[in-house]
N, C-alpha and C. Protein backbone atom coordinates (compact mmCIF):
# COMPACT_ATOMS: atom_id res chain seq x y z
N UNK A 1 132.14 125.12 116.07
CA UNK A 1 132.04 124.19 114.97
C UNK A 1 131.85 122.75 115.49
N UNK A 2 132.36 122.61 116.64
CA UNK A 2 132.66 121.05 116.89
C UNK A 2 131.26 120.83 117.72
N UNK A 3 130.83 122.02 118.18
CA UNK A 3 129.08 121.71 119.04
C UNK A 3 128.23 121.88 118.21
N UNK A 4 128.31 122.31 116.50
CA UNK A 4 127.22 122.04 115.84
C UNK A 4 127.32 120.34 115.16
N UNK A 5 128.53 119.65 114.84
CA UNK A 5 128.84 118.70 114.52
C UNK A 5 128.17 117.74 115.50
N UNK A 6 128.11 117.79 117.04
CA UNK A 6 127.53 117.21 117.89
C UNK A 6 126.00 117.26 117.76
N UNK A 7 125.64 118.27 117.62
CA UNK A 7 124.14 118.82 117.37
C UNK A 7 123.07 117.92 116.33
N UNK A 8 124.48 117.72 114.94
CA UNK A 8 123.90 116.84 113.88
C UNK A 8 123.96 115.83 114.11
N UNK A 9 125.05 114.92 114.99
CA UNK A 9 125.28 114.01 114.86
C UNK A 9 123.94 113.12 116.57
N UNK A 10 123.78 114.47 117.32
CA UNK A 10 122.72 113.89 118.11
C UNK A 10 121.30 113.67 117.64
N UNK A 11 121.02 114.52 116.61
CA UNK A 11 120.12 114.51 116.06
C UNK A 11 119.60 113.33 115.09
N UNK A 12 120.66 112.92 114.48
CA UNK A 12 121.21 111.65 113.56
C UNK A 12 120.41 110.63 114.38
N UNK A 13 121.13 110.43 115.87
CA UNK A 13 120.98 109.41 116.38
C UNK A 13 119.47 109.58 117.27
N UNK A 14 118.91 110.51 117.50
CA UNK A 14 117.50 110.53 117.62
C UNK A 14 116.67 110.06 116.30
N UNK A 15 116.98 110.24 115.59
CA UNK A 15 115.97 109.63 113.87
C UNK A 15 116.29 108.38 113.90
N UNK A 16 117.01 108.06 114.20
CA UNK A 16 117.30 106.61 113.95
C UNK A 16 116.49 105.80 115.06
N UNK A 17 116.96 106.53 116.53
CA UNK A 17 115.75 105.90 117.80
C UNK A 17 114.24 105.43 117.41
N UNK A 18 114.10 106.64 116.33
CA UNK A 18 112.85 106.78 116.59
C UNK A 18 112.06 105.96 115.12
N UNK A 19 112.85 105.84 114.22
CA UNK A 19 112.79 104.79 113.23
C UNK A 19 112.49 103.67 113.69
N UNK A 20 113.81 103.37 114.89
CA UNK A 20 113.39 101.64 115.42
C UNK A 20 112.26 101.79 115.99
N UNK A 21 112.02 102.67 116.97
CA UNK A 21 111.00 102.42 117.36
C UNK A 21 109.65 101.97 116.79
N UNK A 22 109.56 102.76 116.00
CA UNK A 22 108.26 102.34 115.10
C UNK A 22 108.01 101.27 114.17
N UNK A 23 109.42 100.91 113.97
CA UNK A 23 109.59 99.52 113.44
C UNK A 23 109.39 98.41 114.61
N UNK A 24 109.98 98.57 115.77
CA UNK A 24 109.70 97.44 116.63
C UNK A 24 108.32 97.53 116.83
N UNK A 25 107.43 98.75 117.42
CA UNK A 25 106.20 99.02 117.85
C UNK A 25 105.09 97.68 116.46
N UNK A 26 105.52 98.31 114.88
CA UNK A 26 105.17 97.38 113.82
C UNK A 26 104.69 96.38 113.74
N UNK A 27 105.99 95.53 114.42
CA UNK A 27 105.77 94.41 114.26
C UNK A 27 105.29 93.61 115.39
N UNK A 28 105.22 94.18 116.70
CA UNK A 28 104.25 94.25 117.83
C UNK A 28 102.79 93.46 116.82
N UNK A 29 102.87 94.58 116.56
CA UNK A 29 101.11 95.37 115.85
C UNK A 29 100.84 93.86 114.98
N UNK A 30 101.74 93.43 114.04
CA UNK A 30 101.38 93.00 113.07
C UNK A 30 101.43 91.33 113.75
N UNK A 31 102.18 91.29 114.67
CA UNK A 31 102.67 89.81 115.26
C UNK A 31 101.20 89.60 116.15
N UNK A 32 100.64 90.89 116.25
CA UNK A 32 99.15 90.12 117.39
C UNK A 32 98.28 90.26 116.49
N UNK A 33 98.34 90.92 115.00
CA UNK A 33 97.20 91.00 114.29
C UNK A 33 96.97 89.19 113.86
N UNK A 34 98.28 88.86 112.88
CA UNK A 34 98.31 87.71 112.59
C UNK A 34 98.68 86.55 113.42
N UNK A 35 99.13 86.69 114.48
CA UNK A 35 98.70 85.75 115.39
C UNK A 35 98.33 85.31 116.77
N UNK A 36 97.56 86.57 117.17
CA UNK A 36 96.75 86.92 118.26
C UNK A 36 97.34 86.71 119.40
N UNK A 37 98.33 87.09 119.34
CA UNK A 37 99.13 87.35 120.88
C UNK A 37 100.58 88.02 120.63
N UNK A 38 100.72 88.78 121.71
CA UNK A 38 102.58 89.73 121.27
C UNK A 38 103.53 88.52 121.21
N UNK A 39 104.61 89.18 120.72
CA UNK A 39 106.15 88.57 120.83
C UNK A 39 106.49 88.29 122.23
N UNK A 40 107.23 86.84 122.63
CA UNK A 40 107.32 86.83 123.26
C UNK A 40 108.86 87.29 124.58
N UNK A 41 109.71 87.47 123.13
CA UNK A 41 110.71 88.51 123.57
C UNK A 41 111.25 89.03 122.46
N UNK A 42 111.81 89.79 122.49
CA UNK A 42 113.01 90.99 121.67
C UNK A 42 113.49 90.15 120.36
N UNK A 43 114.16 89.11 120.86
CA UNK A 43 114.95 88.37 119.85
C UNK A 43 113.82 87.66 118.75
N UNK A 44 112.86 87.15 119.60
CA UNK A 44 111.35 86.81 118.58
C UNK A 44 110.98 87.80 117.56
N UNK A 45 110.67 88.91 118.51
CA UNK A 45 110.60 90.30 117.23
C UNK A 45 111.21 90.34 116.19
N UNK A 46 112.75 90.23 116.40
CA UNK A 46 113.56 90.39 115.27
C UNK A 46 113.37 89.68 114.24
N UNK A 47 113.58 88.52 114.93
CA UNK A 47 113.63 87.48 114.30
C UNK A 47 112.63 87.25 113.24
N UNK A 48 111.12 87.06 113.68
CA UNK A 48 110.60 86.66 113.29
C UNK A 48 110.23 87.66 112.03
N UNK A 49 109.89 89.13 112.45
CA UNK A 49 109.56 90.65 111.47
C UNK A 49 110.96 91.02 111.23
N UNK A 50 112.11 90.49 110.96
CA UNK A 50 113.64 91.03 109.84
C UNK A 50 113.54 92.46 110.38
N UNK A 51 113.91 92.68 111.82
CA UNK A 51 114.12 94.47 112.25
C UNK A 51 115.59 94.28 112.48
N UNK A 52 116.20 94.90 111.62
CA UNK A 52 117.94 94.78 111.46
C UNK A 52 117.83 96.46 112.42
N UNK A 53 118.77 96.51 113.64
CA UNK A 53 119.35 97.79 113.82
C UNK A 53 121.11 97.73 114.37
N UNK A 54 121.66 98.74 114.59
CA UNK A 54 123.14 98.88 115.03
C UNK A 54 122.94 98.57 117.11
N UNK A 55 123.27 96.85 117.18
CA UNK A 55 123.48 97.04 118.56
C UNK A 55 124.94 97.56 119.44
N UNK A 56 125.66 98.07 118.73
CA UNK A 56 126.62 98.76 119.17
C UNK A 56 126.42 100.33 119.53
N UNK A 57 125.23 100.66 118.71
CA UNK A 57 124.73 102.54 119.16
C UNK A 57 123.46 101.88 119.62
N UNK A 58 122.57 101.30 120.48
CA UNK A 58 121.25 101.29 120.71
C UNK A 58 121.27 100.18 122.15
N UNK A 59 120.65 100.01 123.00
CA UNK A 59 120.30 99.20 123.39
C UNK A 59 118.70 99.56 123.49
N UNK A 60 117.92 98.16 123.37
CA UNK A 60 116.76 97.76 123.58
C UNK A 60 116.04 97.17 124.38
N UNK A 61 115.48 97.58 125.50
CA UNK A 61 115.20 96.78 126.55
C UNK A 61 113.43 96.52 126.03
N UNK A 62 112.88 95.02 126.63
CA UNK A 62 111.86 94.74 126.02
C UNK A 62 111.37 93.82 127.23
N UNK A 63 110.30 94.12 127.90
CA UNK A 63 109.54 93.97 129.07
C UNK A 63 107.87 93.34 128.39
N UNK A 64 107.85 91.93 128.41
CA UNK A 64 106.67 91.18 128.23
C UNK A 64 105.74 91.55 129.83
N UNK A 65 104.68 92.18 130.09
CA UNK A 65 104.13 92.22 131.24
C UNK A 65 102.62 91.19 131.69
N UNK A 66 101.94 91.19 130.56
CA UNK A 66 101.79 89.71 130.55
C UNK A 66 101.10 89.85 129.03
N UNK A 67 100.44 88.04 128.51
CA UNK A 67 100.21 88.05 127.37
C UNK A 67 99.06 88.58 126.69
N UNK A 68 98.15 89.08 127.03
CA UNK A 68 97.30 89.63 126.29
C UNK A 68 97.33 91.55 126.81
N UNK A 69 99.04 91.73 127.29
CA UNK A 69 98.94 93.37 127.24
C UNK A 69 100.27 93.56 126.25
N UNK A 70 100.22 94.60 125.58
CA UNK A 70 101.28 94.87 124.51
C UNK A 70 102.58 95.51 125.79
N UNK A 71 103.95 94.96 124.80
CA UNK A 71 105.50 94.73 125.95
C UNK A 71 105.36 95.88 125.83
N UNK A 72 106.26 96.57 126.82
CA UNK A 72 106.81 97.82 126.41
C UNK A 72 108.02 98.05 126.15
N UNK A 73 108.62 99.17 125.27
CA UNK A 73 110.02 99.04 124.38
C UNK A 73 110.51 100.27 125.83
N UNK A 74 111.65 100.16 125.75
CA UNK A 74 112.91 101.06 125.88
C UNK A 74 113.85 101.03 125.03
N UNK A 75 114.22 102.52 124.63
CA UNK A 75 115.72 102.41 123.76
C UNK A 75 116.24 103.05 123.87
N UNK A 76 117.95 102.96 124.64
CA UNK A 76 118.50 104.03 124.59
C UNK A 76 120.20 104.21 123.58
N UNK A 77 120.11 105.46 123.72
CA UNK A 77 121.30 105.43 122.71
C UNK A 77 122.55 105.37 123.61
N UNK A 78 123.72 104.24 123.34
CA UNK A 78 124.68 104.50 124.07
C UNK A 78 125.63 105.23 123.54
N UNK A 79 126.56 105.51 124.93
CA UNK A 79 128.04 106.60 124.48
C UNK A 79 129.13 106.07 124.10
């Protein structure tokens, strides 16, 4: 019982990964559509496209490599 409870509750927290993700990826998208160049860090993202997530279950690592190549995200779920 207690390893299917884990099962849901890992699963939980994969949908949710993968929610942000596509929300951060978003506003990537939408921040170079409308103003022709990426974010220039994590906190810009947020900030600027309102991406609310739980930084107590997630960390987000966010790697600018340079400005005319899209960052790349990491996210992992912590324990």
């Amino acid at each position: 019982m207690i390893s299917g409870f884990q099962s849901i509750s890992q699963k939980t927290f994969e949908n949710q990964k993968e929610s942000l993700e596509k929300a951060l990826k978003r506003g990537i998208m939408q921040c170079y559509a409308l103003e022709g160049r990426y974010p220039a860090s994590l906190e810009q993202l947020i900030s600027d496209y309102h991406i609310i997530y739980n930084h107590d279950l997630f960390d987000v690592q966010y790697e600018v490599v340079a400005s005319n190549m899209m960052p790349s995200i990491t996210i992992i779920i912590k324990e």
